[in-house]
Protein backbone atom coordinates (compact mmCIF):
# COMPACT_ATOMS: atom_id res chain seq x y z
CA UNK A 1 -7.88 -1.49 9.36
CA UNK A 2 -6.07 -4.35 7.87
CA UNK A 3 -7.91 -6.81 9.66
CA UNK A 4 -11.47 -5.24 8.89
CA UNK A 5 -10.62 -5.76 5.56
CA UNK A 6 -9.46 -9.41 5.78
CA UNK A 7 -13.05 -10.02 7.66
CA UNK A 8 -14.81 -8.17 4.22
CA UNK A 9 -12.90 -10.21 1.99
CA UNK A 10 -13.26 -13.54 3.83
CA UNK A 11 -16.77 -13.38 4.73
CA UNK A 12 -18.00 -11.33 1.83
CA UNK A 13 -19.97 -14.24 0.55
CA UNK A 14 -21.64 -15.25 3.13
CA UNK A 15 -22.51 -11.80 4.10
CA UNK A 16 -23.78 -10.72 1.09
CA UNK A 17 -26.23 -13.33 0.74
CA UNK A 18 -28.95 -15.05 2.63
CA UNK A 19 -30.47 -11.95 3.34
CA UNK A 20 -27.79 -9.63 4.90
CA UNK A 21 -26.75 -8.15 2.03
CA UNK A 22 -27.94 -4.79 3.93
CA UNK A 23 -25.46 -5.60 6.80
CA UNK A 24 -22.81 -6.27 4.84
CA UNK A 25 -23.24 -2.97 3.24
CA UNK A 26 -23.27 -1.50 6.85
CA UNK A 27 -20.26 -2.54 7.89
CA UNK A 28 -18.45 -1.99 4.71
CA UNK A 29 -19.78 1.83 5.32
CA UNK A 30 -18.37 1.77 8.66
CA UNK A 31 -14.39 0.17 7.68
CA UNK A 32 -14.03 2.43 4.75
CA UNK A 33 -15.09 5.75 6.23
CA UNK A 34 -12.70 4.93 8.67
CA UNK A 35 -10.16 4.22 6.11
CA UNK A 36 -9.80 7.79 4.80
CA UNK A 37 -7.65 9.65 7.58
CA UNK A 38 -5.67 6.64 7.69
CA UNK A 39 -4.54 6.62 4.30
CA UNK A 40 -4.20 10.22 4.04
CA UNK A 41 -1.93 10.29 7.17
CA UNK A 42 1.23 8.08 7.14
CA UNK A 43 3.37 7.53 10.14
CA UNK A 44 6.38 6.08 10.01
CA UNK A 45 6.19 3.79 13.06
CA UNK A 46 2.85 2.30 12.18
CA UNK A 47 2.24 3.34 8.06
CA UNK A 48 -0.92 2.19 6.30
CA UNK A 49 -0.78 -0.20 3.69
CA UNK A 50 -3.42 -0.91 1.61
CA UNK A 51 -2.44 -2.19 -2.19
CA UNK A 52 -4.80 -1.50 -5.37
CA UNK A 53 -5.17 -5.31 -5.47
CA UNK A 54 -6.70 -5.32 -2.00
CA UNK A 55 -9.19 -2.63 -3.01
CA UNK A 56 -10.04 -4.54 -5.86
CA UNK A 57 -10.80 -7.32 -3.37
CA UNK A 58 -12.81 -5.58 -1.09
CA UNK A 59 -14.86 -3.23 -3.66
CA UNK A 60 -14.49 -4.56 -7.15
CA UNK A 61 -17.00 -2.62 -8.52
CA UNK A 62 -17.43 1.26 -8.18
CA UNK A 63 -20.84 2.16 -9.31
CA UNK A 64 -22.58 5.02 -8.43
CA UNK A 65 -26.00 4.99 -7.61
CA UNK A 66 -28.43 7.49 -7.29
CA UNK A 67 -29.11 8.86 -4.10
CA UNK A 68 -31.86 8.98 -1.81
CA UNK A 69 -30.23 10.48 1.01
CA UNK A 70 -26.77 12.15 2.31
CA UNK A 71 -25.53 8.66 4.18
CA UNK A 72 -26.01 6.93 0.66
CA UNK A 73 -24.50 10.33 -1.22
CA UNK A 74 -21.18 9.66 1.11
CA UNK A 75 -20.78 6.13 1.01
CA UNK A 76 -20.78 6.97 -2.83
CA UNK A 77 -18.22 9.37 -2.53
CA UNK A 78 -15.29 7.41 -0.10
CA UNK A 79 -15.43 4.64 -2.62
CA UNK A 80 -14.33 7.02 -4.65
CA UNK A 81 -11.81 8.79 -2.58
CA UNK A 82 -10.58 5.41 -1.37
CA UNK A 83 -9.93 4.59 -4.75
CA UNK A 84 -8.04 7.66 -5.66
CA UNK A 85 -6.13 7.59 -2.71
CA UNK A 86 -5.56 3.78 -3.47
CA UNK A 87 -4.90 4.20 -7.30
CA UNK A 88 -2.37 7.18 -6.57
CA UNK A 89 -0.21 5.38 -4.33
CA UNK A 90 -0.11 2.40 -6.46
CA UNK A 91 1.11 3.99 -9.66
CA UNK A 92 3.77 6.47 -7.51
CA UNK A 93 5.11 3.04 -5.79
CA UNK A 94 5.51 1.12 -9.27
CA UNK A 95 8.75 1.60 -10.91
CA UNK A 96 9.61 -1.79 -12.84
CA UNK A 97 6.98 -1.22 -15.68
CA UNK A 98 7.61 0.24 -19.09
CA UNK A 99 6.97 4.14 -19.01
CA UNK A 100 4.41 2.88 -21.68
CA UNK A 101 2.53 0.47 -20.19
CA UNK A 102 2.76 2.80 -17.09
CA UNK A 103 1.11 5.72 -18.13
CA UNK A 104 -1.09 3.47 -20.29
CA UNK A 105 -2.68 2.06 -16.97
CA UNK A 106 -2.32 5.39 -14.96
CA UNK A 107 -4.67 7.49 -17.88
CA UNK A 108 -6.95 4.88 -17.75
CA UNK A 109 -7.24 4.33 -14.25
CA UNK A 110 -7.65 8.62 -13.94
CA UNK A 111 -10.23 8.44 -16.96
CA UNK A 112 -12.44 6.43 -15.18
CA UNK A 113 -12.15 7.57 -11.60
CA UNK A 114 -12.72 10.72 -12.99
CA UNK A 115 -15.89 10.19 -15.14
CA UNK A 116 -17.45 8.14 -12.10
CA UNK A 117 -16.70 11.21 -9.43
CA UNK A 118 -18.47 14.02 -12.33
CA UNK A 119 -21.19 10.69 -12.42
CA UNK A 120 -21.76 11.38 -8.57
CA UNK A 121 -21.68 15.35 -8.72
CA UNK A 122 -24.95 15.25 -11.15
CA UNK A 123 -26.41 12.70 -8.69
CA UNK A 124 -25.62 14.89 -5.86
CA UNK A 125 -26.92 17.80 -7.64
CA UNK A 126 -30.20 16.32 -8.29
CA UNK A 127 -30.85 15.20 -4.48
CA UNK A 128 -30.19 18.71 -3.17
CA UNK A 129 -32.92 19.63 -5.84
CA UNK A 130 -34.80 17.50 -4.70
CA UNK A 131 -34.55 17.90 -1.14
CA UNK A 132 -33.20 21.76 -0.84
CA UNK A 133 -33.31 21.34 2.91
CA UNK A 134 -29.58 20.03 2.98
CA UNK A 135 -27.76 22.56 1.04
CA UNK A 136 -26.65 24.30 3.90
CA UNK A 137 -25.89 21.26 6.85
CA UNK A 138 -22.49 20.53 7.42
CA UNK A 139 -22.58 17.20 6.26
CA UNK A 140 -23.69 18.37 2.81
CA UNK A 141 -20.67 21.05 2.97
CA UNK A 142 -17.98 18.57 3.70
CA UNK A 143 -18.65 16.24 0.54
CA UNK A 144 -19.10 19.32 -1.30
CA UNK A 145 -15.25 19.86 -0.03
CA UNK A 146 -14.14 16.12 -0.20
CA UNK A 147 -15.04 16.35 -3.80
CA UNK A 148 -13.78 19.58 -4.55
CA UNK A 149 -10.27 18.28 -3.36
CA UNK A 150 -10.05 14.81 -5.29
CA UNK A 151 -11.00 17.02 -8.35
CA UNK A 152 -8.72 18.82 -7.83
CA UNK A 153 -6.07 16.14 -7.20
CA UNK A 154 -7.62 14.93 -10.67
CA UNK A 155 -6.62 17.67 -12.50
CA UNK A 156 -3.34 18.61 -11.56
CA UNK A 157 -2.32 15.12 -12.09
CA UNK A 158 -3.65 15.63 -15.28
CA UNK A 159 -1.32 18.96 -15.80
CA UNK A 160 1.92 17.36 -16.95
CA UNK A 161 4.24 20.82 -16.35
CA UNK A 162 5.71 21.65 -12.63
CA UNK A 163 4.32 23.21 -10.92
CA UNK A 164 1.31 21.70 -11.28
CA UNK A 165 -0.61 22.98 -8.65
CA UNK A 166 -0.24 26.75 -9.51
CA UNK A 167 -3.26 27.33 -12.23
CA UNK A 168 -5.25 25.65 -9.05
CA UNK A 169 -6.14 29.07 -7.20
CA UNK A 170 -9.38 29.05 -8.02
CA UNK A 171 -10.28 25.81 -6.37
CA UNK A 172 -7.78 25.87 -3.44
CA UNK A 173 -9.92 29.50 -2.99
CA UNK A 174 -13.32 27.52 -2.91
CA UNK A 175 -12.05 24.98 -1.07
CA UNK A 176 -10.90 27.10 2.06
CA UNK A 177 -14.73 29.12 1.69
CA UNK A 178 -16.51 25.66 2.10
CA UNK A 179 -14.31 24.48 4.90
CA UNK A 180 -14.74 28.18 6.64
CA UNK A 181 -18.70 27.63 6.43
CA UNK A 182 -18.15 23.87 8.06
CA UNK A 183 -16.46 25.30 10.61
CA UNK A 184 -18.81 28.13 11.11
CA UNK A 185 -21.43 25.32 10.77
CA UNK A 186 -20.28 22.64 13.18
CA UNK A 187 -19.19 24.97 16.18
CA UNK A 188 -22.12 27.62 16.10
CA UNK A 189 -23.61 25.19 18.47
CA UNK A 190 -20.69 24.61 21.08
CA UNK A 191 -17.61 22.22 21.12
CA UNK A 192 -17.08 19.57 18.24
CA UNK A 193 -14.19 18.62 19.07
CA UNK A 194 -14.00 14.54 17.45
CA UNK A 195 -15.71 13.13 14.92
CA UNK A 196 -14.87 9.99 12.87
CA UNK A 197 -16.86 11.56 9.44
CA UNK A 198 -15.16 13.19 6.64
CA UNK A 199 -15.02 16.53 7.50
CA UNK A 200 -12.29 19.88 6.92
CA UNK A 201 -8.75 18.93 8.50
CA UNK A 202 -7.82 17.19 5.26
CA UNK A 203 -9.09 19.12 2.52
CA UNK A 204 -7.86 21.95 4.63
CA UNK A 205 -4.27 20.63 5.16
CA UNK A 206 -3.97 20.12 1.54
CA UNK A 207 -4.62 23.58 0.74
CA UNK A 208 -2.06 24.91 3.32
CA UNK A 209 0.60 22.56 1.55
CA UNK A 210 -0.25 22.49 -1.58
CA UNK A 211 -1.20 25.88 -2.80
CA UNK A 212 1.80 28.34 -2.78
CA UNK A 213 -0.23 31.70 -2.97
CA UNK A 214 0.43 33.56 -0.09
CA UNK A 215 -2.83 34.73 0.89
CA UNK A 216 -5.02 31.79 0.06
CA UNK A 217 -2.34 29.71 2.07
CA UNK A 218 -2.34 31.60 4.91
CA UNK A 219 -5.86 31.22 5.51
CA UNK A 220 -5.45 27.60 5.29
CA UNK A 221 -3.53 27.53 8.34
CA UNK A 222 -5.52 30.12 10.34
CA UNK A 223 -8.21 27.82 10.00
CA UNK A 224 -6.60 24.95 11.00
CA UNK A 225 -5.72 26.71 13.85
CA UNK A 226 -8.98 28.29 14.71
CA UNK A 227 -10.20 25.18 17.07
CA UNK A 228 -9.27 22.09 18.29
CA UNK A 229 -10.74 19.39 16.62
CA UNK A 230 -10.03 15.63 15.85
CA UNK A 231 -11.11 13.91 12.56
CA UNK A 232 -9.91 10.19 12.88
CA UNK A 233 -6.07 10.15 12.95
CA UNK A 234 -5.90 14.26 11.91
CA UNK A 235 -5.40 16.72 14.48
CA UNK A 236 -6.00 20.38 13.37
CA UNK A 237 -3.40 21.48 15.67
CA UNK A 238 -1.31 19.49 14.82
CA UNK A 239 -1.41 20.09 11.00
CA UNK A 240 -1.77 23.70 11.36
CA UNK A 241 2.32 23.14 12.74
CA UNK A 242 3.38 20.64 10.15
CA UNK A 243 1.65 22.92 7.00
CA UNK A 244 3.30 25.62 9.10
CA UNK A 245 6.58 24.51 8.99
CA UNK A 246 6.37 23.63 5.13
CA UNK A 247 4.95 27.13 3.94
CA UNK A 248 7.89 28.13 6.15
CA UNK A 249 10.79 26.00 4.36
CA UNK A 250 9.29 26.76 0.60
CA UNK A 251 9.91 30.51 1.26
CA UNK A 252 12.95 30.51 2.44
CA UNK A 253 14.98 33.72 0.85
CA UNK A 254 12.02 34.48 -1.30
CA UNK A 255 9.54 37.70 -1.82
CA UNK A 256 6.33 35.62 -2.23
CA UNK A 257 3.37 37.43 -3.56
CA UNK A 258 2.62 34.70 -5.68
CA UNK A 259 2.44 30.95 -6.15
CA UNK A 260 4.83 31.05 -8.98
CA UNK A 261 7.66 32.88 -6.52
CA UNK A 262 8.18 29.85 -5.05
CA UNK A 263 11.22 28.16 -7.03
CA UNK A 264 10.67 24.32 -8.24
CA UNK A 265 13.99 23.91 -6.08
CA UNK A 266 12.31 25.36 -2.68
CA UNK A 267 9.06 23.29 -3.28
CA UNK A 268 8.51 20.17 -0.77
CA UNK A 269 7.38 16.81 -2.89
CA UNK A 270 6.87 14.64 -0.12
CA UNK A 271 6.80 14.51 3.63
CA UNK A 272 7.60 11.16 6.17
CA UNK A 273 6.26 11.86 10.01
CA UNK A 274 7.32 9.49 12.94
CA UNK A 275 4.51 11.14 15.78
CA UNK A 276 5.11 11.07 19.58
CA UNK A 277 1.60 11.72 20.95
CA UNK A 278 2.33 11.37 24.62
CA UNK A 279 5.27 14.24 24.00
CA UNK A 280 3.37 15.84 21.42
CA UNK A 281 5.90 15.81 18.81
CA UNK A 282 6.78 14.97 15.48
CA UNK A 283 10.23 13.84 13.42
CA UNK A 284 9.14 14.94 9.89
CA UNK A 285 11.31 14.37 6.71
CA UNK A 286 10.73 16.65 3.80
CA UNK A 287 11.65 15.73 0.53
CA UNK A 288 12.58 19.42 -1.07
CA UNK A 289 12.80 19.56 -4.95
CA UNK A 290 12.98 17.19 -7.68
CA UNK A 291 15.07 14.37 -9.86
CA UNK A 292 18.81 14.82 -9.71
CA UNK A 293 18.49 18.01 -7.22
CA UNK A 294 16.92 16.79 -4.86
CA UNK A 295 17.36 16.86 -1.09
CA UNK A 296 16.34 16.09 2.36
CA UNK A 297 16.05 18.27 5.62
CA UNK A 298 14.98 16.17 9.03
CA UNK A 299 13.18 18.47 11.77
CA UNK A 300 10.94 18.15 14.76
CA UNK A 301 8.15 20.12 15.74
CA UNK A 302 6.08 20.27 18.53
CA UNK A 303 2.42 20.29 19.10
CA UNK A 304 1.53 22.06 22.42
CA UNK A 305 -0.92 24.20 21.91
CA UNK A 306 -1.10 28.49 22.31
CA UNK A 307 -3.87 28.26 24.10
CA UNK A 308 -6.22 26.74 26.09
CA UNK A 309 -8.88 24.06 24.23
C-alpha cells in the first residue's frame, strides 16, 4: 500500500493532466478501497503506516460531489473513512503538543470530517430517490453501514465521559440489522466467500468490541460467525474469536445485563495482534483499563474453524 501511494504522489501530475485525469481517478479508487481493511487491521509483524501528512499528499482535498451512481457514492465515502481512520490515529499518536493546541486541531479536524460525511448522507439520500432501484442491493446496504459506523465513531469521540460508547445502543442496534440484511443479501445466492469491497466484517467487529450490552453484542459475534467470508485483510472467523475473547475478558466476575455492568477497570482500550496464518493463530495484547490503572494480559487464540466452510 505504501508504494501505491508513493506512485499517486509522484506521478499525480502527470496523471492528472493531459487527458487522464479519468485514470488517475481510477486508480486512486482502486489503492484507497484497498486501504480500508488495512488500516483498520494492525499486525504487529507487518503494521500499516500511513501519516495524516501522507493523506494530505495523496487527497488534499475532500469534496463531496453529488452522485450519479453507487461506484461514485463509495469512492465519496472511503475518502472519508480514510480520513477518519487517518485523522484518529494521528491525534492518538501525538503527545508533544500543548493539550490546547491539541484539542484545538482535533475539534476542528472532527468538525469538518463530520459536516462533509452528513454532506454525503443528503447526497446519498437524494440518489436513492432518484433511482429507488438500489435501496435494497448489498452494495447500497454496506455504505449505509460504513457510514453508520464512522458516525458513530464521530460521536462518541465527541462524548467526553467514559464510557463513551454506552449511550451508543441505538446505533450499534442498527448497525448489526444492516449487516444481518448484507449477509442475508450477499449469500441468498450461494458462496461469497472474498471480496475486496467494503462490506460487514468491520462494522460488525466493531460492534462485538465496542458495545458492552449483552444482547446486542452477542449478536455481533453470531454473525461473524455465521459464514466464512474474507473482506481484504479481515477474516470473519477469525474476528468472531478475537471479539470473542474480549467480550470474554470485560466480563470477567460480572452479572452483565447491561453495558454499564461492565466496570471502566474490566474494559479493553486497545488491542496489538502478531497473526500466524499458516498455524492459524494469533498473539493478541489487550490493553485493559485506563491512566494510572492500567494493565496488560498477553494470550493466543486460535482460528480453526467448528465446522466445515
Amino acid at each position: 500500500m505504501r508504494s501505491g501511494r508513493s506512485i499517486i504522489i509522484s506521478n499525480k501530475s502527470t496523471l492528472s493532466g493531459y487527458g487522464r485525469r479519468q485514470d488517475f481517478e481510477e486508480i486512486c479508487r482502486v489503492l484507497f478501497r484497498l486501504d480500508i481493511p488495512a488500516l483498520t487491521f494492525q499486525d504487529a509483524a507487518g503494521p500499516s503506516s500511513f501519516t495524516l501528512q501522507e493523506f494530505n499528499e495523496t487527497r488534499p482535498l475532500i469534496d463531496v460531489p453529488d452522485f450519479d451512481n453507487l461506484e461514485d457514492a463509495q469512492a465519496s465515502l472511503i475518502d472519508l473513512v480514510r480520513w477518519h481512520l487517518v485523522a484518529s490515529d494521528h491525534f492518538d499518536r501525538v503527545d508533544d503538543l500543548d493539550i490546547s493546541l491539541w484539542l484545538s486541531h482535533y475539534d476542528k479536524t472532527l468538525a469538518n470530517c463530520t459536516n462533509k460525511l452528513h454532506i454525503w448522507d443528503s447526497r446519498f439520500r437524494r440518489l436513492l430517490r432518484n433511482i429507488p432501484d438500489l435501496e435494497e442491493v448489498a452494495a447500497t446496504l454496506s455504505l449505509r453501514l460504513w457510514y453508520a459506523s464512522i458516525e458513530l465513531m464521530l460521536n462518541s469521540h465527541i462524548i467526553a465521559d467514559q464510557p463513551r460508547f454506552d449511550s451508543q445502543l441505538p446505533e450499534f442496534d442498527r448497525m448489526i440489522s444492516l449487516a444481518e440484511r448484507i449477509v442475508a443479501e450477499i449469500f441468498k445466492t450461494g458462496n461469497a466467500s472474498f471480496s475486496v469491497e467494503l462490506g460487514y466484517i468491520v462494522p460488525t467487529f466493531l460492534v462485538a468490541s465496542r458495545c458492552r450490552h449483552p444482547t446486542t453484542r452477542r449478536r455481533a459475534i453470531r454473525l461473524l460467525q455465521s459464514h466464512q467470508r474474507q473482506e481484504g485483510v479481515w477474516e470473519s472467523f477469525a474476528a468472531s474469536v478475537v471479539a470473542q475473547r474480549w467480550m470474554e475478558i470485560e466480563e470477567e466476575g460480572c452479572e452483565v445485563t447491561t453495558a454499564a455492568d461492565v466496570p471502566e477497570c474490566n474494559r479493553i482500550e486497545v488491542i496489538e495482534s502478531l497473526v500466524n496464518v499458516e498455524e492459524q493463530t494469533a498473539r493478541l495484547r489487550f490493553t485493559i483499563g485506563q491512566s494510572d490503572q492500567r494493565r496488560y494480559r498477553d494470550e493466543i487464540v486460535y482460528f480453526t474453524r467448528p465446522f466445515a466452510s
